[in-house]
Protein backbone atom coordinates (compact mmCIF):
# COMPACT_ATOMS: atom_id res chain seq x y z
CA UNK A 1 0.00 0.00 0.00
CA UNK A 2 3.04 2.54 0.90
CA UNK A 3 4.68 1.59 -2.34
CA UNK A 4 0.99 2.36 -4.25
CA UNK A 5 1.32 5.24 -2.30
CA UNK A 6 4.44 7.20 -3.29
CA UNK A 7 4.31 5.60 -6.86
CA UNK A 8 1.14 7.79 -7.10
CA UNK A 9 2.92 10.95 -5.62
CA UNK A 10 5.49 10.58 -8.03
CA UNK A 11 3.33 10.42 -11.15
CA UNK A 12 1.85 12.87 -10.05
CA UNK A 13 4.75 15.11 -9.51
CA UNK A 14 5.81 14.15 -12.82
CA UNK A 15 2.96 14.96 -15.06
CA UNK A 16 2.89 18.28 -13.48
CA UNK A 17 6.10 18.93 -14.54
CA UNK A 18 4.77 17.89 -18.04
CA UNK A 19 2.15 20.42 -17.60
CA UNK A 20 -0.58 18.22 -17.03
CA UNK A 21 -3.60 18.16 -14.50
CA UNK A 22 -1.64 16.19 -11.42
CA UNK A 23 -5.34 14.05 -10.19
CA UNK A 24 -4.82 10.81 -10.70
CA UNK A 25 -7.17 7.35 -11.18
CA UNK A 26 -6.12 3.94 -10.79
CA UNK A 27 -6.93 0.86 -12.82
CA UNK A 28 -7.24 -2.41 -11.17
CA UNK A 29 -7.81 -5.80 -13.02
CA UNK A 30 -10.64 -7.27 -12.49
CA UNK A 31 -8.68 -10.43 -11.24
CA UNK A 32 -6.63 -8.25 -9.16
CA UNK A 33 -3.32 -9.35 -10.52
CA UNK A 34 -2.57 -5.57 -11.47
CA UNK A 35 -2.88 -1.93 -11.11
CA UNK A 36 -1.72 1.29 -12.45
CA UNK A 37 -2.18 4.98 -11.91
CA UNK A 38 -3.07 7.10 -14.49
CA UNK A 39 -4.29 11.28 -14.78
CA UNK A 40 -7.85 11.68 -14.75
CA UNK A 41 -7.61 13.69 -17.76
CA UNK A 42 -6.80 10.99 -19.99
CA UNK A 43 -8.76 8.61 -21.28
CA UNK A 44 -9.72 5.13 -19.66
CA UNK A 45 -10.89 2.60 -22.10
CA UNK A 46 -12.20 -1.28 -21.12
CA UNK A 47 -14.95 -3.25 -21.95
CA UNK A 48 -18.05 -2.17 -24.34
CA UNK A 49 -16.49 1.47 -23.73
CA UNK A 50 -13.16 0.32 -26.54
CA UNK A 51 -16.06 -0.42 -28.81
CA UNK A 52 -17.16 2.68 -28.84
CA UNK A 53 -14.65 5.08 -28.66
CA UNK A 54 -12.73 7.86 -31.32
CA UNK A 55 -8.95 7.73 -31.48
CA UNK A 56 -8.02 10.98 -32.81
CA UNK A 57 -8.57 12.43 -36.13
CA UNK A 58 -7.91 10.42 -39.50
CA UNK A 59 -6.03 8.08 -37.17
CA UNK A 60 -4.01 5.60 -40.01
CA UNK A 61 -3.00 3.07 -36.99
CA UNK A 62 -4.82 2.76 -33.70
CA UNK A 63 -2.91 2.82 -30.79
CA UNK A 64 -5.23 0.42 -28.98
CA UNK A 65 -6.20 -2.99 -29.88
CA UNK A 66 -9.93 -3.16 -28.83
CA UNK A 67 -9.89 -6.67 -29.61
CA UNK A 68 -7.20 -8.07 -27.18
CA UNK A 69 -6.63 -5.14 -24.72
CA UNK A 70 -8.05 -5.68 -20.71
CA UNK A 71 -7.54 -2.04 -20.61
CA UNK A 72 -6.31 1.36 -22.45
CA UNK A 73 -5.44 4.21 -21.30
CA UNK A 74 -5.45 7.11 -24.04
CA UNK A 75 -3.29 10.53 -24.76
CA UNK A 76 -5.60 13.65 -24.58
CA UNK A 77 -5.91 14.45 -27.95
CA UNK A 78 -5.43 18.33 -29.67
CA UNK A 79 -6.00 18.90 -33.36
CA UNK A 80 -5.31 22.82 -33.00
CA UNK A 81 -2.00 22.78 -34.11
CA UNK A 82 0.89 21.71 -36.95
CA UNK A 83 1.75 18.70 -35.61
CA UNK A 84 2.14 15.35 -37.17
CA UNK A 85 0.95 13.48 -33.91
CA UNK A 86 -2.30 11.81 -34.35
CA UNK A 87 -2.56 9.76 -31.23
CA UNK A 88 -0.76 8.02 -28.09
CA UNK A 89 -1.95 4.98 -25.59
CA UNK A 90 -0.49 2.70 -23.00
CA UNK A 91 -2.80 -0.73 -23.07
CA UNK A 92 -2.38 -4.01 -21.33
CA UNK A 93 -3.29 -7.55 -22.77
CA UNK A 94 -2.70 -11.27 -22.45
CA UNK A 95 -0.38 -13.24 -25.14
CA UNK A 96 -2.65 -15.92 -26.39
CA UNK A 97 -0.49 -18.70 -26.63
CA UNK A 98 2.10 -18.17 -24.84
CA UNK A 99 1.74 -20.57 -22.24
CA UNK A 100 5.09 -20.23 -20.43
CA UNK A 101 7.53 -17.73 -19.41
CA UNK A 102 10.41 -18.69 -21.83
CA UNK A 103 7.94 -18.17 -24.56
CA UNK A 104 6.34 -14.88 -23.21
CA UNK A 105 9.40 -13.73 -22.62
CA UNK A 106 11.77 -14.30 -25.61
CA UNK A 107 8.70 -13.07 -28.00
CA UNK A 108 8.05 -16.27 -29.82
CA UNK A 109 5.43 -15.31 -31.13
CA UNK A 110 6.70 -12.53 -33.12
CA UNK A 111 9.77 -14.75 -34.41
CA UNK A 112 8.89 -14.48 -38.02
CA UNK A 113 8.53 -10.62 -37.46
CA UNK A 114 11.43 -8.92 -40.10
CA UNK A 115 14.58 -8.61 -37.70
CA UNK A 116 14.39 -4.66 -39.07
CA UNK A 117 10.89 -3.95 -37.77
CA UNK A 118 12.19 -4.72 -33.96
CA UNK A 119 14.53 -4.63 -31.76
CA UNK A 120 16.37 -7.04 -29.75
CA UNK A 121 14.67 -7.68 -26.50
CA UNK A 122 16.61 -6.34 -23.00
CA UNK A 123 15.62 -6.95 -19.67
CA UNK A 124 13.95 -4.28 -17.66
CA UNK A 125 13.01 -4.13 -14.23
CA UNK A 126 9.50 -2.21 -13.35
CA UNK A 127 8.46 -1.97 -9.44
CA UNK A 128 10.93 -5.20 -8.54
CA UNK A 129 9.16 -6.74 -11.54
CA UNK A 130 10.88 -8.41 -14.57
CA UNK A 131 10.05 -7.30 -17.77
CA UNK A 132 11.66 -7.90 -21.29
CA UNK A 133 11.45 -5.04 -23.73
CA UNK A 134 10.97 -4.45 -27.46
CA UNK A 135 10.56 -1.60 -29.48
CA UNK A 136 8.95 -1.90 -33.03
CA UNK A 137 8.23 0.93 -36.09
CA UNK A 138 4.95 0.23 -37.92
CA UNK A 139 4.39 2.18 -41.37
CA UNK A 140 1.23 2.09 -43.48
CA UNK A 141 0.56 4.91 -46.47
CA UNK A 142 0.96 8.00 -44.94
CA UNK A 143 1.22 7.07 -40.89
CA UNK A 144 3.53 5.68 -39.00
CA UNK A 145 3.81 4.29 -35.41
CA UNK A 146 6.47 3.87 -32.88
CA UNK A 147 5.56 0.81 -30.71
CA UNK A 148 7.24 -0.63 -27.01
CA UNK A 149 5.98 -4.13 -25.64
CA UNK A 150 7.43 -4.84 -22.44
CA UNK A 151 5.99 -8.53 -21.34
CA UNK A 152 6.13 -10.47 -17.79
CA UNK A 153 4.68 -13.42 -16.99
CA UNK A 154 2.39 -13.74 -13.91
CA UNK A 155 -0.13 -15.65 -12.67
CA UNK A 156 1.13 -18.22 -15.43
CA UNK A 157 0.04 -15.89 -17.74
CA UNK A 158 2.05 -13.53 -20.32
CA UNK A 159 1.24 -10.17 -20.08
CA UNK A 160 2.31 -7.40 -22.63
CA UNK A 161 2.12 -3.82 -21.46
CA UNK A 162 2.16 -1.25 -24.86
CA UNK A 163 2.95 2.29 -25.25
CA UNK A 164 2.15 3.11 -29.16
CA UNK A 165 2.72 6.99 -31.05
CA UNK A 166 0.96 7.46 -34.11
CA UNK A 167 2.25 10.46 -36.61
CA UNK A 168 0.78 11.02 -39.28
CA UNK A 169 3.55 10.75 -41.91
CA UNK A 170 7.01 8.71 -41.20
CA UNK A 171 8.86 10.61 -39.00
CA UNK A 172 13.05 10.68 -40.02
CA UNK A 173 13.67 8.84 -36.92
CA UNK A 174 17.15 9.73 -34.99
CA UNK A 175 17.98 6.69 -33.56
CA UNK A 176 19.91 6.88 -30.25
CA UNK A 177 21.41 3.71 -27.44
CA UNK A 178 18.11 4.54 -25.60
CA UNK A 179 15.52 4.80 -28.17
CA UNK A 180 14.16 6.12 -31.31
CA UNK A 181 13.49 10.30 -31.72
CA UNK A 182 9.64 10.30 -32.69
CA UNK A 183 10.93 13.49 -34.59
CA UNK A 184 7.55 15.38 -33.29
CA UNK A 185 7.90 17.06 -29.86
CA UNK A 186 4.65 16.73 -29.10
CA UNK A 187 4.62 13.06 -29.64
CA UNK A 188 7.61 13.11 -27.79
CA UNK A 189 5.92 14.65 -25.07
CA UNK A 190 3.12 12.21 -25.05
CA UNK A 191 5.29 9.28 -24.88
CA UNK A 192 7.23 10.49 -22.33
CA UNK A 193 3.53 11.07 -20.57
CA UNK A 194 2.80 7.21 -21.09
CA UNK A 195 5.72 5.92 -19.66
CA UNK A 196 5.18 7.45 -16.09
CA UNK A 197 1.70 4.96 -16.45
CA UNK A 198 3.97 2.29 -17.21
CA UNK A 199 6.37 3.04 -14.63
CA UNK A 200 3.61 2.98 -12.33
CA UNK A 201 1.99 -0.77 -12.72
CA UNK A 202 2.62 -2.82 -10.07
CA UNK A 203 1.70 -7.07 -10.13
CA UNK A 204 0.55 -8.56 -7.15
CA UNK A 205 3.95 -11.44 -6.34
């Protein structure tokens, strides 16, 4: 409960340093396995709700999959200006299929993925948690989408935790050892934004 605690102060430190409203929600699983803060201003997406909802403007490649995802939590979105950023979420599913950790975790299921598309896995550790991480760029006519997948396996279950950027033309992307430039800074921004969520989940040991 302490740990919830200052994980919550933090975020919410941290988003107001983004300049964003600092009240926060929290997301539970249903199961109870999970949880995650997120602002109150964004977007909270599960059940019939995914159905229903608008992603943006002329969005070329949704940053939720309504189909697989327990829950999404979306970017605020603002078509008032120049940029090429369309839309940003953070989502969590389960792997169908991948049935045990070694699988889960070494992304077997995305073995026949072009090695150019994605990037090796590393380890990464989230709230004493054990994650791996990928990155991958997705490109249709005219949009493009940087994508992270960090996966854990709990509860013999894989989970896969996503932060996806959508721009809406293919961004010259700088790579650097940490990760890709979005080359949009209010992308940038947004991603940055969805990665305090992530930093945030905590499963239940």
């Amino acid at each position: 409960m302490l740990k919830s605690f200052g994980l919550a102060l933090l975020l919410c430190s941290s988003v107001v340093s983004l300049g964003q409203a600092p009240a926060l929600d929290t997301f539970t699983s249903p199961d109870g396995t999970f949880h995650f803060f997120y602002p109150q201003t964004y977007d909270l997406l599960i059940g019939e709700r995914m159905l229903r909802a608008t992603q943006g403007v002329h969005l070329g490649i949704p940053v939720c999959d309504f189909s697989t995802a327990l829950a999404c939590v979306i970017y605020p979105f603002d078509s008032t200006d120049d940029s090429s950023f369309e839309a940003a979420g953070f989502s969590v599913r389960t792997v169908p299929g991948s049935v045990n950790e070694s699988d889960c975790l070494t992304y077997a299921d995305q073995a026949q993925r072009p090695k150019g598309e994605k990037s090796e896995s590393s380890p990464l550790t989230i709230n004493e948690h054990l994650f791996r991480h990928i990155s991958i760029q997705k490109t249709v006519s005219g949009h493009s989408q940087a994508a992270d997948f960090y996966r854990t396996f709990a509860d013999q279950k894989c989970y896969e935790l996503q932060i996806d950027v959508s721009l809406s033309a293919e961004p010259a992307l700088q790579r650097t050892p940490k990760a890709p430039s979005l080359g949009d800074a209010k992308a940038e921004r947004a991603r940055e934004s969805l990665r305090l969520i992530l930093s945030s989940v905590i499963f239940e040991q």
